[in-house]
N, C-alpha and C. Protein backbone atom coordinates (compact mmCIF):
# COMPACT_ATOMS: atom_id res chain seq x y z
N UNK A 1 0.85 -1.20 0.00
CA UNK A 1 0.00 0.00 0.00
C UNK A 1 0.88 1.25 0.00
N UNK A 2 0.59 1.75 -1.34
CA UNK A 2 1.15 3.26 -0.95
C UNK A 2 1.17 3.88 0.11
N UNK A 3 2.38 4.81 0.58
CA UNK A 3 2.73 5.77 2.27
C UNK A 3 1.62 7.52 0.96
N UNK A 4 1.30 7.65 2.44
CA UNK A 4 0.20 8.88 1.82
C UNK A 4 0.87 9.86 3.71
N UNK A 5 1.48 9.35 4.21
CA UNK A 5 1.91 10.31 5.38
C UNK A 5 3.13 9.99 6.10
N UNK A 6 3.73 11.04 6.50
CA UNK A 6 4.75 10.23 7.40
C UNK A 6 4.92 11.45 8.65
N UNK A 7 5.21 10.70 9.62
CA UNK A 7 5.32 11.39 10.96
C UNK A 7 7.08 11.52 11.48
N UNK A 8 8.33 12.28 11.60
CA UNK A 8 9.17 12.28 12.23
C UNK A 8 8.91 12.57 13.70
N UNK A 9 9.93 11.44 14.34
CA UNK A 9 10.53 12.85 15.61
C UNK A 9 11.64 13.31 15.56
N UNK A 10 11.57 14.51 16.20
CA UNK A 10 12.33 15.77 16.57
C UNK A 10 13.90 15.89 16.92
N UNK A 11 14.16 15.63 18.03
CA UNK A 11 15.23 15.42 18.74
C UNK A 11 16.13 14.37 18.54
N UNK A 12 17.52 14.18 17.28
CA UNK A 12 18.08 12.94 17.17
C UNK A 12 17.83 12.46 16.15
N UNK A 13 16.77 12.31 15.42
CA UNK A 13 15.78 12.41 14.17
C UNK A 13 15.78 12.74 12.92
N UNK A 14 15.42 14.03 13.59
CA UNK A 14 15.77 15.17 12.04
C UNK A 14 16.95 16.02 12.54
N UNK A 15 16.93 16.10 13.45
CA UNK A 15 18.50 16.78 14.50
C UNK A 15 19.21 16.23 14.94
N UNK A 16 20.65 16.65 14.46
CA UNK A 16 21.69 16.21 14.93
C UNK A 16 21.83 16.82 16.72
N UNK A 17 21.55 16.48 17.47
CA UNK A 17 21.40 17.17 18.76
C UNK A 17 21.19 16.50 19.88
N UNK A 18 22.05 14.90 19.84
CA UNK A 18 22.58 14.39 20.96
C UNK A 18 23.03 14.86 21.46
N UNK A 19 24.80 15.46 21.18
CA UNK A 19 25.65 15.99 22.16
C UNK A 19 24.50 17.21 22.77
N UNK A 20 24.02 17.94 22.12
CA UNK A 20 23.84 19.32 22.85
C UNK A 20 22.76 18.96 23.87
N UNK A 21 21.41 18.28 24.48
CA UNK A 21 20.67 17.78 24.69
C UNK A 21 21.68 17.43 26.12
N UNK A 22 22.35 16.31 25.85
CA UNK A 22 23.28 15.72 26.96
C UNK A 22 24.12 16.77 27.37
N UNK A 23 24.38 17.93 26.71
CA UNK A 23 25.40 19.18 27.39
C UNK A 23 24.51 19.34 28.41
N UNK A 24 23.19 19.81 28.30
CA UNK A 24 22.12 20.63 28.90
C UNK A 24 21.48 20.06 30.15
N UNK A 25 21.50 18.23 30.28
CA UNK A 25 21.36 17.63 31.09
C UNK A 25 22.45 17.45 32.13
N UNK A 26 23.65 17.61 32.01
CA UNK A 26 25.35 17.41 32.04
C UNK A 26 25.01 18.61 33.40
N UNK A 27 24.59 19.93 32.44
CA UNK A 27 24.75 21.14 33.13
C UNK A 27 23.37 21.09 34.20
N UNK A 28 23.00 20.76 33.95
CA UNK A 28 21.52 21.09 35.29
C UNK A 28 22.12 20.38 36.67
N UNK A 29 22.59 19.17 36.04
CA UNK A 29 22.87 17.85 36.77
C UNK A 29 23.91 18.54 37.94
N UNK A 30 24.96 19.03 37.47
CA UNK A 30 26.26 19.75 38.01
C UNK A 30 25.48 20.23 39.22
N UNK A 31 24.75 21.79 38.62
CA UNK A 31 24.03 21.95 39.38
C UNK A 31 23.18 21.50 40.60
N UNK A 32 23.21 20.50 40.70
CA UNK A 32 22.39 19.80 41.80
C UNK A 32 23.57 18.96 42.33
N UNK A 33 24.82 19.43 42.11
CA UNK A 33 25.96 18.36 42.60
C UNK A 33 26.25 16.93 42.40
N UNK A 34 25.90 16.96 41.02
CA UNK A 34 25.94 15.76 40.42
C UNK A 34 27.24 15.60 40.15
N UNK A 35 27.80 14.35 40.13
CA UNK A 35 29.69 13.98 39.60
C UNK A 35 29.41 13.42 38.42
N UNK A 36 29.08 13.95 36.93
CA UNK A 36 29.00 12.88 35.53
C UNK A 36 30.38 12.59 35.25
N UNK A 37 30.59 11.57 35.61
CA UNK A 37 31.93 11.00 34.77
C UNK A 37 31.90 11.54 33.27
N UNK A 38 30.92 10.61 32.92
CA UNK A 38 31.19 10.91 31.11
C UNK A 38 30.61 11.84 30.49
N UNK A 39 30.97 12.04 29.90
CA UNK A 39 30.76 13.39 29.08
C UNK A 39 29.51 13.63 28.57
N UNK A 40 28.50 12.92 28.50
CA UNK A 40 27.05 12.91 28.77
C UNK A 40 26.11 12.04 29.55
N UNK A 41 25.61 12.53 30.51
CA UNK A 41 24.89 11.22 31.06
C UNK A 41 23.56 10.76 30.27
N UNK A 42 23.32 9.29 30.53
CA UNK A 42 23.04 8.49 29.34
C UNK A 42 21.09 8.55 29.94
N UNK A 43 20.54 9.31 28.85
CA UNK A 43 18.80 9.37 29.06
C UNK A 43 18.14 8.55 28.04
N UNK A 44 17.37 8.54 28.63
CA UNK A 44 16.55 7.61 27.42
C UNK A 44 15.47 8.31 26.01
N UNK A 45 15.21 7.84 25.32
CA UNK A 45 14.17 8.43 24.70
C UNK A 45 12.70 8.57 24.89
N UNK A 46 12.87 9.47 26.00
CA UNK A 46 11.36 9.75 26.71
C UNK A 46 11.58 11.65 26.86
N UNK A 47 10.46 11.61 27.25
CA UNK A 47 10.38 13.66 27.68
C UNK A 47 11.72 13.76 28.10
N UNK A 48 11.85 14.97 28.58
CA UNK A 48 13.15 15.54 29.28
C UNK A 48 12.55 15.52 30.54
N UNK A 49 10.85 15.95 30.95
CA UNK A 49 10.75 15.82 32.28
C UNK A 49 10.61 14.35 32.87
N UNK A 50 10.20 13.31 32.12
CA UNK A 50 10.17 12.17 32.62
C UNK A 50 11.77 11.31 32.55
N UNK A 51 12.85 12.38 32.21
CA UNK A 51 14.04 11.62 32.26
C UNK A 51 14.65 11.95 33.96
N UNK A 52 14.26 12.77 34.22
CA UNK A 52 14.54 13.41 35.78
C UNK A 52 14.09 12.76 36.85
N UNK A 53 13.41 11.49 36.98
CA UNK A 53 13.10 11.25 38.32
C UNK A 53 14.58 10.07 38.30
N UNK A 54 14.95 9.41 36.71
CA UNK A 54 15.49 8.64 37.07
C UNK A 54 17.02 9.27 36.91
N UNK A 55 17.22 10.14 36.46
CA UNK A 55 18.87 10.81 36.79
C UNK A 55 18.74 10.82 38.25
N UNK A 56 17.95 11.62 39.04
CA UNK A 56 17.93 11.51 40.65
C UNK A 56 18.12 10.87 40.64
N UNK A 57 17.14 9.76 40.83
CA UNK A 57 17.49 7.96 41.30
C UNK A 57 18.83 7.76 40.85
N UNK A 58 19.79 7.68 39.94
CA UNK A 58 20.96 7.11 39.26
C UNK A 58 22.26 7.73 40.04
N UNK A 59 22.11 9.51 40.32
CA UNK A 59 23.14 9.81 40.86
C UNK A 59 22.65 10.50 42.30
N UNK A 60 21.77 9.50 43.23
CA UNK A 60 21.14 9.63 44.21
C UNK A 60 21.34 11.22 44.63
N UNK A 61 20.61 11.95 43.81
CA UNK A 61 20.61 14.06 44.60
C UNK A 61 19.28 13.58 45.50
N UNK A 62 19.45 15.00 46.02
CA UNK A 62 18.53 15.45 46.82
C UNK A 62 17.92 16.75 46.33
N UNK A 63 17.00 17.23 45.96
CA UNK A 63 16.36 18.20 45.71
C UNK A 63 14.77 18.60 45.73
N UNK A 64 14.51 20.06 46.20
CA UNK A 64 12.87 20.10 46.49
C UNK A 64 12.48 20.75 45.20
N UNK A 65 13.74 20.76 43.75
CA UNK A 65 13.00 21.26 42.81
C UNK A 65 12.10 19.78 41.80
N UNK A 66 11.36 20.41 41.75
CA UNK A 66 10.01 19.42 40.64
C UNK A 66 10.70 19.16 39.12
N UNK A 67 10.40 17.76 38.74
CA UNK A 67 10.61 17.49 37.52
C UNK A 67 10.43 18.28 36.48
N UNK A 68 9.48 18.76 36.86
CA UNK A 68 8.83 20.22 35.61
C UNK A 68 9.72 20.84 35.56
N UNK A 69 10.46 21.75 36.74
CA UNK A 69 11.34 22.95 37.26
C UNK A 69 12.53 22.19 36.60
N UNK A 70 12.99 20.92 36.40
CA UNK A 70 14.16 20.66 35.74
C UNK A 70 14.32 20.56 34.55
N UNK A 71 13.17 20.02 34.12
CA UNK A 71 13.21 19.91 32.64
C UNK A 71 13.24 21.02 32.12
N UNK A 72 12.33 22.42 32.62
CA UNK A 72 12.31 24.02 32.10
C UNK A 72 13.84 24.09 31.83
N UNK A 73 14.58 24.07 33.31
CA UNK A 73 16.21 24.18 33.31
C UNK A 73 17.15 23.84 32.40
N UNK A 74 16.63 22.46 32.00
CA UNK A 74 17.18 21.47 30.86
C UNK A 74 17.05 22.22 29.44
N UNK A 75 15.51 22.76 29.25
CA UNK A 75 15.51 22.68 27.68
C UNK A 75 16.02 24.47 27.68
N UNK A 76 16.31 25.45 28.79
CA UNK A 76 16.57 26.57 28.95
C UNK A 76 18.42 26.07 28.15
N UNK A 77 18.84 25.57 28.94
CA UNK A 77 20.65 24.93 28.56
C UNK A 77 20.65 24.55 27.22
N UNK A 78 19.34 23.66 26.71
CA UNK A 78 19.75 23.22 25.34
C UNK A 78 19.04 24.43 24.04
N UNK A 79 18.44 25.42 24.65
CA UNK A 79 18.03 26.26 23.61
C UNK A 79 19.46 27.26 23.56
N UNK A 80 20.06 27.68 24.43
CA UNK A 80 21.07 27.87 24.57
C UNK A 80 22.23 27.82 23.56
N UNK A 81 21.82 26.20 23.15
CA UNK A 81 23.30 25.56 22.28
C UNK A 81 22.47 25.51 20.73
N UNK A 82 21.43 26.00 20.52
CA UNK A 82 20.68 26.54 19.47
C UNK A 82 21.52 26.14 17.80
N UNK A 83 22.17 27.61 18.49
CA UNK A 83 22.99 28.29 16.80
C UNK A 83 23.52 26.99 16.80
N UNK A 84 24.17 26.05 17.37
CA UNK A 84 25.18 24.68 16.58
C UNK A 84 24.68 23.37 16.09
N UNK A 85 23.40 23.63 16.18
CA UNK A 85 22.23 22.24 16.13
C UNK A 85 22.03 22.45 14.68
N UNK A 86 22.21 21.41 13.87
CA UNK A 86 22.28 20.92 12.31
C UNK A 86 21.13 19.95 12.12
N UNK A 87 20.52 20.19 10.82
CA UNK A 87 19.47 19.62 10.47
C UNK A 87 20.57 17.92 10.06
N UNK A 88 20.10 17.20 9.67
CA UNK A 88 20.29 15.57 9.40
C UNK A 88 20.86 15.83 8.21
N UNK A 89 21.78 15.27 7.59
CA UNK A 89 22.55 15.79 6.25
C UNK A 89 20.67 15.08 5.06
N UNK A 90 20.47 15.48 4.20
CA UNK A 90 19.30 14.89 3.55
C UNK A 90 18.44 14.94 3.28
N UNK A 91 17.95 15.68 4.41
CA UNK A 91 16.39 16.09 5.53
C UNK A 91 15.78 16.88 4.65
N UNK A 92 16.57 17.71 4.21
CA UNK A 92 15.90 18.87 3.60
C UNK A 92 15.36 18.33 2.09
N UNK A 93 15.94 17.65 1.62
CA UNK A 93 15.94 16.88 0.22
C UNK A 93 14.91 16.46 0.14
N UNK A 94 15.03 15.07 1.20
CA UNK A 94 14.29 14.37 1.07
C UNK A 94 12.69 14.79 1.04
N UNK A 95 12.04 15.84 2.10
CA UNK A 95 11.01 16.36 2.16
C UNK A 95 10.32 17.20 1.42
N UNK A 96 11.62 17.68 0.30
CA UNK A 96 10.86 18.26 -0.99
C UNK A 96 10.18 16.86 -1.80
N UNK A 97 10.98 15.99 -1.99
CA UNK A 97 10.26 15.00 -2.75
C UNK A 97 8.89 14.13 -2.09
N UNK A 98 9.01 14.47 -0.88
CA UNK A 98 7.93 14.04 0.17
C UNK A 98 6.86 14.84 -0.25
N UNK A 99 7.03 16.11 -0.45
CA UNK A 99 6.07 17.39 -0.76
C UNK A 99 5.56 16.97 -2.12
N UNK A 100 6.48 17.02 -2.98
CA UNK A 100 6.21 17.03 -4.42
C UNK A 100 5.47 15.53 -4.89
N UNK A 101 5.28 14.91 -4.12
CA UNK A 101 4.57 13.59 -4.42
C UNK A 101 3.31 13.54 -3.37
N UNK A 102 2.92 14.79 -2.82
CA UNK A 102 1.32 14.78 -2.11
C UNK A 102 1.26 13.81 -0.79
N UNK A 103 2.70 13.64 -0.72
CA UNK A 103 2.55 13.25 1.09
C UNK A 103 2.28 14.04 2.31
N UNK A 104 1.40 13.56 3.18
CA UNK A 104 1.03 14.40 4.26
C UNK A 104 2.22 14.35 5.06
N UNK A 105 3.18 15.45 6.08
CA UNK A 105 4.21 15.36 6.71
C UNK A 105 3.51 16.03 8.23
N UNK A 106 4.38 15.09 9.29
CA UNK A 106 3.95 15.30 10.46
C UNK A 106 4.90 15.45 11.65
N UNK A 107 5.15 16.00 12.58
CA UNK A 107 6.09 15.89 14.13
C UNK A 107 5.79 15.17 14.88
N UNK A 108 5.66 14.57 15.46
CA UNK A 108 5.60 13.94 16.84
C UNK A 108 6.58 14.19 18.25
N UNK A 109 6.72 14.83 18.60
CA UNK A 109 7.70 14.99 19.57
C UNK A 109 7.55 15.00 21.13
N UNK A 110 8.45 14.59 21.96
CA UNK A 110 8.08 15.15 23.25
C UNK A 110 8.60 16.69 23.79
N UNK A 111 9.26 16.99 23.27
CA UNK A 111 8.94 18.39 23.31
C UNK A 111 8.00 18.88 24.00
N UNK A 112 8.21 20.24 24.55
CA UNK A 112 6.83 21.89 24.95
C UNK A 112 6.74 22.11 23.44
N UNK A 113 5.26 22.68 23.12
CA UNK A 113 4.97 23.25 21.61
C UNK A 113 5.62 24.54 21.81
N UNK A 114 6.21 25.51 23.19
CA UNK A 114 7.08 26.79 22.59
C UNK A 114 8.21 25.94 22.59
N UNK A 115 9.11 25.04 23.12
CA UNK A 115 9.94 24.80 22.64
C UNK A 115 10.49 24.10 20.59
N UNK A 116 9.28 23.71 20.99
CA UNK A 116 9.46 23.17 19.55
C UNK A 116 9.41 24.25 18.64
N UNK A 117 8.39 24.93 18.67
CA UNK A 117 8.04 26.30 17.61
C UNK A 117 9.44 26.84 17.32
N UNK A 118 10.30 27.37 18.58
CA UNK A 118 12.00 27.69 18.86
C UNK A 118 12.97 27.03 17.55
N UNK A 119 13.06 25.50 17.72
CA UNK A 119 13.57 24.56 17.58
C UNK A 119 13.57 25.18 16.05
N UNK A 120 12.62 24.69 15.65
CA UNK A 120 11.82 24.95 14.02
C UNK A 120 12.18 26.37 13.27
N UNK A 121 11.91 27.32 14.46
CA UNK A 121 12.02 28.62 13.51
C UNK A 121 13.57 28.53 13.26
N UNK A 122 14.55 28.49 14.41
CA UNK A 122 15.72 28.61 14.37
C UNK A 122 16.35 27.91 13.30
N UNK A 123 16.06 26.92 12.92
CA UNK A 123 16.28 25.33 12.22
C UNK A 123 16.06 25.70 10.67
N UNK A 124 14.99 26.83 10.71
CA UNK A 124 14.53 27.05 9.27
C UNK A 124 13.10 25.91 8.77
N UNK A 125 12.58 25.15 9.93
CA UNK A 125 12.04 24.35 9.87
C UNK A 125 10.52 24.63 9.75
N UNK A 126 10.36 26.02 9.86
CA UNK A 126 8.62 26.41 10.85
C UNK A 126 7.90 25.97 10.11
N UNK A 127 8.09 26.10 8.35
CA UNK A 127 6.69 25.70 7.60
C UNK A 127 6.61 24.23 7.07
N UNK A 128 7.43 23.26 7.08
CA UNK A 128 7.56 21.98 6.82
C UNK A 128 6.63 20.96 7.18
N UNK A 129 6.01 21.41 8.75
CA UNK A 129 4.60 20.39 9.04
C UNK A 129 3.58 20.62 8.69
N UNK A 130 2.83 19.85 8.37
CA UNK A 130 1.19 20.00 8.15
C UNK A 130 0.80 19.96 9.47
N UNK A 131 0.95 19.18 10.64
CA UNK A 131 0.49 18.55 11.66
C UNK A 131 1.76 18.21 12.77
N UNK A 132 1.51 19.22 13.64
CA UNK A 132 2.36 19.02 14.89
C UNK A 132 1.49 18.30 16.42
N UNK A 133 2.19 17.33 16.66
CA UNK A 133 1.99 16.93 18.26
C UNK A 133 2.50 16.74 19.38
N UNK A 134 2.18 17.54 20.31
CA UNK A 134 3.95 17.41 21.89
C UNK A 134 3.17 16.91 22.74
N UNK A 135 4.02 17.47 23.74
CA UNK A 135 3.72 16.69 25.09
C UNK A 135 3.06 16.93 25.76
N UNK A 136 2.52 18.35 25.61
CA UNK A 136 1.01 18.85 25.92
C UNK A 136 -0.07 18.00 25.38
N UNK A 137 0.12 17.45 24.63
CA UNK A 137 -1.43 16.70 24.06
C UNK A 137 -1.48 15.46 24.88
N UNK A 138 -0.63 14.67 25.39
CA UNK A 138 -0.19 13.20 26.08
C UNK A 138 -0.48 13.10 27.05
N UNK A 139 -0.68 11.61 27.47
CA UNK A 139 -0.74 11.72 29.17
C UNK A 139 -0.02 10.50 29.27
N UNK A 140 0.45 10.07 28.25
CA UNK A 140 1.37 8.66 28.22
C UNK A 140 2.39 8.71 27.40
N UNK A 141 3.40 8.44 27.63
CA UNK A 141 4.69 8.94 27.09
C UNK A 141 5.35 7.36 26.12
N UNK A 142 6.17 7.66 25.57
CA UNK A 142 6.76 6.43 24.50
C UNK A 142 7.40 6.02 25.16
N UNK A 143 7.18 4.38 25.40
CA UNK A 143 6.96 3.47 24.68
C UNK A 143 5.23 3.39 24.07
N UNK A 144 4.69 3.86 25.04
CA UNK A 144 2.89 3.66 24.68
C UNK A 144 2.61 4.76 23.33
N UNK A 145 1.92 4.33 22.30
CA UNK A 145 1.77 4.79 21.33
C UNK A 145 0.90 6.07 21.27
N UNK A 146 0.14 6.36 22.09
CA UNK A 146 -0.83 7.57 22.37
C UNK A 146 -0.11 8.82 21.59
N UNK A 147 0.90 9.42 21.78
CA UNK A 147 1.32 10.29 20.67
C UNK A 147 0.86 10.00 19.22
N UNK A 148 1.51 8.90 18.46
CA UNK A 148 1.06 8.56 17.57
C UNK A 148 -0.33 7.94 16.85
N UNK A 149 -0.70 7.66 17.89
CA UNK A 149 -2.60 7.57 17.61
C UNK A 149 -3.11 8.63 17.23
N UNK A 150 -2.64 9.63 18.29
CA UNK A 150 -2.94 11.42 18.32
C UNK A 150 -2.46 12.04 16.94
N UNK A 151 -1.31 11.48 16.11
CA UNK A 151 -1.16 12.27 15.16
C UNK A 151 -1.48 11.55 13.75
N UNK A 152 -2.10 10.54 14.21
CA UNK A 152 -2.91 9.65 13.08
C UNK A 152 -4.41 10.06 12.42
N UNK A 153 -4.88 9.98 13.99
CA UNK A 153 -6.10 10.98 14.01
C UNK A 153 -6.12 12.10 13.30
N UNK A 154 -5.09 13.11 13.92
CA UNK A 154 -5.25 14.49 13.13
C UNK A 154 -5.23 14.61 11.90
N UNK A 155 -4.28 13.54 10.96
CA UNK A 155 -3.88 13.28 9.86
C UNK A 155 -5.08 12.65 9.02
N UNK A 156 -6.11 11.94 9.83
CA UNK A 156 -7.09 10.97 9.55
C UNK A 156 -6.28 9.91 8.38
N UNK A 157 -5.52 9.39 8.86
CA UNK A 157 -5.04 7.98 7.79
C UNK A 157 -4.87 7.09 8.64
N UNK A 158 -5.06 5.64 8.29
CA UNK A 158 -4.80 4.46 8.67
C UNK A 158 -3.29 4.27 9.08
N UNK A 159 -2.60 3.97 9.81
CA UNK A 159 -1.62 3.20 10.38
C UNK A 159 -0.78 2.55 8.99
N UNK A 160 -1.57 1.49 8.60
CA UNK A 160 -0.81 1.28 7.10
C UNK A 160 -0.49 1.93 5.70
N UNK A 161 -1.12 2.87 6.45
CA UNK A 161 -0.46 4.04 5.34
C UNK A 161 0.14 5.21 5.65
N UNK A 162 0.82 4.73 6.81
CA UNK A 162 1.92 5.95 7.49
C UNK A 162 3.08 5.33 7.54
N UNK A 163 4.07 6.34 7.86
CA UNK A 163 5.54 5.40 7.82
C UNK A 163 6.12 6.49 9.16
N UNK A 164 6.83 6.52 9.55
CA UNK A 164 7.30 6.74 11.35
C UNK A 164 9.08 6.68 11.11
N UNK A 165 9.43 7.98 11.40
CA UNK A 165 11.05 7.61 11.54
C UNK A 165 11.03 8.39 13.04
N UNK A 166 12.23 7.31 13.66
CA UNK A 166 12.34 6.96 14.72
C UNK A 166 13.91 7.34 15.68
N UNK A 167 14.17 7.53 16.36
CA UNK A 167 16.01 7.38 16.72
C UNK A 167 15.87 6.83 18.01
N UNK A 168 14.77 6.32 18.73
CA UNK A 168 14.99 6.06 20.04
C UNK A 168 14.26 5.05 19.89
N UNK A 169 14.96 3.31 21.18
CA UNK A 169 14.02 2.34 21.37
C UNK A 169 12.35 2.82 21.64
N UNK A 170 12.51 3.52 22.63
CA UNK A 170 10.83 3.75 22.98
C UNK A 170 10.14 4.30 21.84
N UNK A 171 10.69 5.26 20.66
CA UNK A 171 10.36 6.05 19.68
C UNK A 171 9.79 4.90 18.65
N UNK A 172 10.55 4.02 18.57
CA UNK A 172 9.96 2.56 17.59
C UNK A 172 9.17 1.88 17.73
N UNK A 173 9.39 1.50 19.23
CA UNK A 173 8.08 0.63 20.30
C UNK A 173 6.76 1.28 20.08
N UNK A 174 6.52 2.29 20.10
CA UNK A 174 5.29 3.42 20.61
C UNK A 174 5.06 3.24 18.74
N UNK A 175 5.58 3.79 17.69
CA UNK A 175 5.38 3.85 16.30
C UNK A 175 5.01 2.38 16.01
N UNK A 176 5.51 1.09 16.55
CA UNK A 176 5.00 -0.30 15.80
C UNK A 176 3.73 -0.51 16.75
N UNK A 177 3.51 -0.07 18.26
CA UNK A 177 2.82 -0.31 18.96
C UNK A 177 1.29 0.00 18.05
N UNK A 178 1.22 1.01 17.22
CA UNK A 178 0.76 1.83 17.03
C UNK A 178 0.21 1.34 15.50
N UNK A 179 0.30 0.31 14.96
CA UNK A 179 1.10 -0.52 13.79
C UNK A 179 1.22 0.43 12.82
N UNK A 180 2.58 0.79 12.75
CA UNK A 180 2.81 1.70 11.74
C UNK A 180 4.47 1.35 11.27
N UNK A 181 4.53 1.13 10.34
CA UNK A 181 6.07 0.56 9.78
C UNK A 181 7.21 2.12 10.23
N UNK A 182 8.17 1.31 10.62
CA UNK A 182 9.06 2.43 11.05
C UNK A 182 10.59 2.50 10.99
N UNK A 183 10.92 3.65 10.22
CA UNK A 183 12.67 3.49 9.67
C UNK A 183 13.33 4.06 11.13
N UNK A 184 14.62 3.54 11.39
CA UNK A 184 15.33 4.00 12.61
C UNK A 184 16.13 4.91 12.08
N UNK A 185 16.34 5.97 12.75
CA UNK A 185 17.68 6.72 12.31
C UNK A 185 18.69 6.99 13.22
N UNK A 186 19.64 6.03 12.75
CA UNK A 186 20.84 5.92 14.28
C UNK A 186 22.15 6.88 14.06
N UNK A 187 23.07 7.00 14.87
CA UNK A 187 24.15 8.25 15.17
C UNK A 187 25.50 7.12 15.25
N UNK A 188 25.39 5.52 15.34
CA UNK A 188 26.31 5.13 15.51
C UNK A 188 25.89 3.65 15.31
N UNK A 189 27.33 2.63 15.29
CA UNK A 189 26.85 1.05 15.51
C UNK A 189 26.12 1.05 16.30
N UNK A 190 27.35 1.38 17.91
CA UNK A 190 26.35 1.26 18.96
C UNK A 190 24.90 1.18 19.04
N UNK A 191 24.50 2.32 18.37
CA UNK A 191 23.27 3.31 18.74
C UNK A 191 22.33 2.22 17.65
N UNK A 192 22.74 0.95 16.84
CA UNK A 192 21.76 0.45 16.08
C UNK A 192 21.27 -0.74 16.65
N UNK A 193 21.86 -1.18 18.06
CA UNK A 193 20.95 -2.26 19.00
C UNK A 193 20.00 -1.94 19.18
N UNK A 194 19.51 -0.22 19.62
CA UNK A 194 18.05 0.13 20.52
C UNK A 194 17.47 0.39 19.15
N UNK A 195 18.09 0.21 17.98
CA UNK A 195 16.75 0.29 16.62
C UNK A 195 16.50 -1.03 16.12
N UNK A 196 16.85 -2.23 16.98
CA UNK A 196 16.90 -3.53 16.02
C UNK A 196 15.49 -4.19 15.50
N UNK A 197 14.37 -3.66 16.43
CA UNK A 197 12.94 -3.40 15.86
C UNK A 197 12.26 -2.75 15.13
N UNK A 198 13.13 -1.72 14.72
CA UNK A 198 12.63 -1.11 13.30
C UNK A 198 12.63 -1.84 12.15
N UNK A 199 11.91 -1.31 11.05
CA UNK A 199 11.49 -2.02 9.85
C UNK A 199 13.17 -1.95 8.84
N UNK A 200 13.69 -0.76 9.30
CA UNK A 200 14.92 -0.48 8.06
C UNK A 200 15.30 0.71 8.90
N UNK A 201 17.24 0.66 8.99
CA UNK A 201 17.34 1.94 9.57
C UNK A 201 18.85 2.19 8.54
N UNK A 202 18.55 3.85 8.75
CA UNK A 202 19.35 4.69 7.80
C UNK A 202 20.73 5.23 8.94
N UNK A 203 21.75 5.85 8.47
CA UNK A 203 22.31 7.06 9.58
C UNK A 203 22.01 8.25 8.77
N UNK A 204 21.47 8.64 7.42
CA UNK A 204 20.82 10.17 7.46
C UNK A 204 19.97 9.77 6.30
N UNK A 205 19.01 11.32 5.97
CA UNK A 205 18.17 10.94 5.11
C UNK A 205 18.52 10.59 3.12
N UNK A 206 19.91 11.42 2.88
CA UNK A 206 20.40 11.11 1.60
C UNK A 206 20.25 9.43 1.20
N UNK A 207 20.40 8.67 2.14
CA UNK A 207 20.17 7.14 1.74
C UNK A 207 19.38 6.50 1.63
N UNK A 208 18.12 7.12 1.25
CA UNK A 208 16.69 6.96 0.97
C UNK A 208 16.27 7.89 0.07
N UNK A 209 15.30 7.06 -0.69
CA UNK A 209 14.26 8.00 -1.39
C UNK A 209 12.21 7.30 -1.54
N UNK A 210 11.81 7.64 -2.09
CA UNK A 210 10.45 7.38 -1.86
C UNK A 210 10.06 5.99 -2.73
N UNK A 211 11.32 5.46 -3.69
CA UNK A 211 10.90 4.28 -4.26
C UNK A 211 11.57 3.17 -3.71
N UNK A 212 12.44 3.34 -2.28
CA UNK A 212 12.91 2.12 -1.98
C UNK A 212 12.23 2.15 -0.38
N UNK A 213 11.01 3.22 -0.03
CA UNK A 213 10.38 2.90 0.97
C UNK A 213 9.31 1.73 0.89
């Protein structure tokens, strides 16, 4: 069946913006007298506020500030590192031919919608979606597919006729949960164990086009 839509996420995705992400967590962390050995401490692909109860837990702090109050902190550090955040070598390519062949294009992110709006304008990105969805709309975070139900809906298309690119285990889980075929887009070997459930994974978008989806 012909793809008539496709949904990215955000962070890792279509952005190169591991390191800076992990700067921003690195730096809050400090802050609360955290010791990171390595040069980024290792989060998962969930919100930024639902990555905070378990950094506490990991580098046992103590603090009376709220997950919310950290994550603000967090995405305050990574808007910060803005100007050095690079679109995916491809990205841009590829989505003209996405355009020019009457595909519906979509976000999914966990993201704040002002952070994202940020993200986008800065990025050169603002007019590229038809259909944006964050973390304001959710009450269940990825692995559970509820994002992507949410931006199926808006889209009104079937599942089998969407396609889902992905960079995080939970980001794939939540997109197949959801049954929707889904390309991984990884940053490294390493980084292609937590995509080994994807349908097909790339490291940028130049290595694809719309007749070998």
């Amino acid at each position: 069946m012909a793809i008539k839509a496709i949904i990215f996420d955000l962070n890792g995705t279509i952005l190169s913006d591991e390191d800076e992400y992990g700067i921003a967590f690195k730096k809050v962390l400090q802050r609360l007298g955290a010791k990171v050995k390595e040069d980024y401490p290792q989060t998962t692909g969930i919100g930024v506020e639902e990555n905070w109860p378990i950094l506490i837990k990991k580098y046992n702090l103590k603090t009376e500030k709220t997950s919310q109050e950290l994550a603000l902190e967090t995405q305050n550090e990574y808007l910060k590192l803005l100007p050095r955040i690079t679109v995916r070598k491809g990205f841009i390519d590829f989505i003209r031919e996405v355009r020019k062949n009457g595909i519906s294009v979509a976000l999914a992110t966990s993201n704040s919608r002002l952070v994202t709006d940020k993200i986008l304008e800065k990025c050169n990105l603002a007019n590229t979606f038809d259909f944006i969805t964050t973390c304001e709309e959710v009450t269940l975070n990825k692995p559970d597919p509820q994002i992507y139900n949410i931006a199926l809906k808006k889209m009104e298309i079937p599942p089998q006729e969407c396609l889902v690119f992905e960079d995080s285990k939970s980001g794939v889980a939540a997109a197949k949960k959801a049954g929707i075929k889904v390309i991984g887009v990884t940053r490294d070997k390493n980084h292609i164990k937590e995509l080994a459930d994807a349908d097909k994974i790339i490291y940028d978008f130049d290595e694809i086009n719309l007749n070998i989806l």
